[in-house]
N, C-alpha and C. Protein backbone atom coordinates (compact mmCIF):
# COMPACT_ATOMS: atom_id res chain seq x y z
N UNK A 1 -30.54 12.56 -7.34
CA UNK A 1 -29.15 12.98 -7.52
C UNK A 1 -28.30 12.53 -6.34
N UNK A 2 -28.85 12.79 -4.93
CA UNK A 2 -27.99 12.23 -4.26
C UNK A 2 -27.70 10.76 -4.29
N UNK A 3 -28.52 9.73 -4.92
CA UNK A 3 -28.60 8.67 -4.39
C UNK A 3 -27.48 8.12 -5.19
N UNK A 4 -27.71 8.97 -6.72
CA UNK A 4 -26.66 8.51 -7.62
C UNK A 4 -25.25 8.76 -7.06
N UNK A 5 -24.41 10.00 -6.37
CA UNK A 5 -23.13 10.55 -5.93
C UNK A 5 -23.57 9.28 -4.74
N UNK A 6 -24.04 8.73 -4.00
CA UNK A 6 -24.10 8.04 -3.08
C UNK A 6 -23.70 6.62 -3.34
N UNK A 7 -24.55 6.61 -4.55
CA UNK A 7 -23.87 5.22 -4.84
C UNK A 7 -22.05 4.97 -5.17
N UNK A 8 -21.96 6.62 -6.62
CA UNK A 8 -20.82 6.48 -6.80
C UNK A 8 -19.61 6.55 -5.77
N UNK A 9 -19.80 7.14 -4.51
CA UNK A 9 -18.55 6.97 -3.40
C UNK A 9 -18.72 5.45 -3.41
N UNK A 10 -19.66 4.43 -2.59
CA UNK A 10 -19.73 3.52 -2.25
C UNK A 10 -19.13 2.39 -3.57
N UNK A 11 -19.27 2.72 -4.67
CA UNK A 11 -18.66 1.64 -5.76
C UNK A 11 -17.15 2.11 -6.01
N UNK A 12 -16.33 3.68 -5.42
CA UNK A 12 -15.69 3.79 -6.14
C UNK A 12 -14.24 3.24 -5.30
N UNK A 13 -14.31 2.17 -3.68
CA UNK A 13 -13.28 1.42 -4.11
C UNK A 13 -13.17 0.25 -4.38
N UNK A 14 -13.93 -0.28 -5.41
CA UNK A 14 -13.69 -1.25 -5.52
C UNK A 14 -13.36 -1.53 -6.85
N UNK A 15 -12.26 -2.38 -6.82
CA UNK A 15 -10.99 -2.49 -7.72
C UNK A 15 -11.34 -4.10 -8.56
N UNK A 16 -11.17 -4.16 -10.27
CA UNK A 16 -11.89 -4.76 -11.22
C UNK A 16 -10.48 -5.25 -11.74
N UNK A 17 -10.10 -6.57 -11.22
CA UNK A 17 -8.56 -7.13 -11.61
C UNK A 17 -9.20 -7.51 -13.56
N UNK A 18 -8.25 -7.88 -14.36
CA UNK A 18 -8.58 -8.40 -15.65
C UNK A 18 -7.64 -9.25 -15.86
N UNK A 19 -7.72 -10.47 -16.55
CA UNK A 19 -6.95 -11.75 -16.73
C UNK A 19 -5.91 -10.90 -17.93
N UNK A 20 -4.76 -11.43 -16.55
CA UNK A 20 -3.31 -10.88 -17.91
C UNK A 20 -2.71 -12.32 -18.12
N UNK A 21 -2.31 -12.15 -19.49
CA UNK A 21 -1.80 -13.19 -20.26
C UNK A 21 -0.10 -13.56 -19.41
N UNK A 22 0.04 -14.48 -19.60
CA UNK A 22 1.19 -14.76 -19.23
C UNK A 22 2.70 -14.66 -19.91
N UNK A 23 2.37 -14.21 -20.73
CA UNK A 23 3.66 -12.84 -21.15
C UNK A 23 3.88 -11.73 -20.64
N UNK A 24 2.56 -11.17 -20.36
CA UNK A 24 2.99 -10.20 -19.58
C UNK A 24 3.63 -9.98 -18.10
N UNK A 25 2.89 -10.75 -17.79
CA UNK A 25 3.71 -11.13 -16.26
C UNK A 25 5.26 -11.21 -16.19
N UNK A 26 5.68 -12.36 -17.07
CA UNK A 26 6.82 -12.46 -17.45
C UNK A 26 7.81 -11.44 -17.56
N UNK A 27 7.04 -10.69 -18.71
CA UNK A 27 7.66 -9.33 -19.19
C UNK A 27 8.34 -8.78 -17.94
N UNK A 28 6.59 -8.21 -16.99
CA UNK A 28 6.66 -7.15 -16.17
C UNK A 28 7.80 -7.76 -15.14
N UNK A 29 7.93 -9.01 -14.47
CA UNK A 29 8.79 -9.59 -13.64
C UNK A 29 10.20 -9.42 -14.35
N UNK A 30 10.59 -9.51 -15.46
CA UNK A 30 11.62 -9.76 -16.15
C UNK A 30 12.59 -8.02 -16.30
N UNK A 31 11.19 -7.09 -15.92
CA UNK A 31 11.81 -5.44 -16.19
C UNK A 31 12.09 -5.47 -14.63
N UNK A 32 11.46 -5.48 -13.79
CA UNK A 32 11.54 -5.24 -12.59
C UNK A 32 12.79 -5.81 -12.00
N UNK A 33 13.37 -6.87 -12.70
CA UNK A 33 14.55 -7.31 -12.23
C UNK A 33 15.82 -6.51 -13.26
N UNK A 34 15.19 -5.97 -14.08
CA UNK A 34 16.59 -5.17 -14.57
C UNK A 34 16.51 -3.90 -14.11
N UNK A 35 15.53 -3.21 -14.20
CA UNK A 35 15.51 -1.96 -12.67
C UNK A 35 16.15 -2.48 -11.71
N UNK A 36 16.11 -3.09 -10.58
CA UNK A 36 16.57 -3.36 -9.48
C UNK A 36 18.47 -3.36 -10.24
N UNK A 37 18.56 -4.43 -11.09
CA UNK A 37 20.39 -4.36 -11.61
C UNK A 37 20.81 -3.07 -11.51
N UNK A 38 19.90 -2.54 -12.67
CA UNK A 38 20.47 -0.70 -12.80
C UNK A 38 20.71 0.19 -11.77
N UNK A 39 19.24 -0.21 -10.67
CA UNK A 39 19.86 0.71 -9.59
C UNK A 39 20.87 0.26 -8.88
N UNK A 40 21.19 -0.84 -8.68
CA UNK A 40 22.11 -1.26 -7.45
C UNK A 40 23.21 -0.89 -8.75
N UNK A 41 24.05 -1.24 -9.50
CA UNK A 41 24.84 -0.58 -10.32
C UNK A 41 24.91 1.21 -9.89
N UNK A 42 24.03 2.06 -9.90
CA UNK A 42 23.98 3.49 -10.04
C UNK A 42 24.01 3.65 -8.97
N UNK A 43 24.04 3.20 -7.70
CA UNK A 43 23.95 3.34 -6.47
C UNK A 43 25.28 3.08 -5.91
N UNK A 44 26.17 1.76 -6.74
CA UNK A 44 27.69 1.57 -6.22
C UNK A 44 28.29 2.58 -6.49
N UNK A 45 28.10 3.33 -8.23
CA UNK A 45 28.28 4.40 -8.49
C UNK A 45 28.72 5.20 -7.92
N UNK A 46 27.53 5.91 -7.07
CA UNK A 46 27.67 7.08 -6.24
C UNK A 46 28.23 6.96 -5.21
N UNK A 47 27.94 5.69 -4.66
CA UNK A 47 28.79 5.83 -3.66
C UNK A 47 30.48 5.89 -3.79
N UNK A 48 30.50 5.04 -4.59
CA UNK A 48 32.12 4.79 -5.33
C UNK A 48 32.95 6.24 -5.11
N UNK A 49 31.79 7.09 -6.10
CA UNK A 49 32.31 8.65 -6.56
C UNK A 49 32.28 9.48 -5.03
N UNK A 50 31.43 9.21 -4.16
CA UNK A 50 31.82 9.80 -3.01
C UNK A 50 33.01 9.22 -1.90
N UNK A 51 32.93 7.52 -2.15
CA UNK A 51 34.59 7.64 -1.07
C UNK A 51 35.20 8.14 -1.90
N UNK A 52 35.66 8.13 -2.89
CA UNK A 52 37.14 8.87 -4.11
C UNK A 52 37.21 10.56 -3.64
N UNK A 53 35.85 11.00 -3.43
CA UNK A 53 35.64 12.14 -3.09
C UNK A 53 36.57 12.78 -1.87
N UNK A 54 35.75 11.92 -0.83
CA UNK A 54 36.16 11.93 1.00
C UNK A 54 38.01 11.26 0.82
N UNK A 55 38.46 10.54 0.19
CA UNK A 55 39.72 10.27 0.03
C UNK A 55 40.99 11.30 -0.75
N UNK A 56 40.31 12.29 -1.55
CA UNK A 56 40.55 12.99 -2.23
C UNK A 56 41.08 14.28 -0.95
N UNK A 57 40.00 14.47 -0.19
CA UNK A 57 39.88 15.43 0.72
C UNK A 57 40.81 15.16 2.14
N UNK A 58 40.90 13.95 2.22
CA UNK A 58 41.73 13.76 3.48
C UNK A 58 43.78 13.82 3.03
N UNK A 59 43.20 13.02 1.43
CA UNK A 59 44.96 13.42 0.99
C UNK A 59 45.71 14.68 1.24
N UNK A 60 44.92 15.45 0.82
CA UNK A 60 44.91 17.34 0.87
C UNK A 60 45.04 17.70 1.82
């Protein structure tokens, strides 16, 4: 029993890549660049909505 839990620590980091097709790659590269759009969009956003904010407050 121990030898078996002994083995399993010793195998368990090692990491088993699998051949991805090259659509997927594509895909995954192709989302990752529209995440990045969305956030920088949602990020001018907020900031946008906070100078209007701080400008709002100094008019006053």
């Amino acid at each position: 029993m121990r030898k078996l839990l002994l083995s399993l620590v010793m195998l368990a980091p090692v990491s088993v890549f699998a051949a991805v097709p090259a659509g997927v790659t594509t895909a995954l590269t192709d989302a990752s660049a529209d995440v990045t759009t969305i956030g920088g969009v949602i990020l001018l956003v907020v900031v946008a909505a906070a100078v209007i904010s701080f400008l709002r407050r100094v008019i006053h």
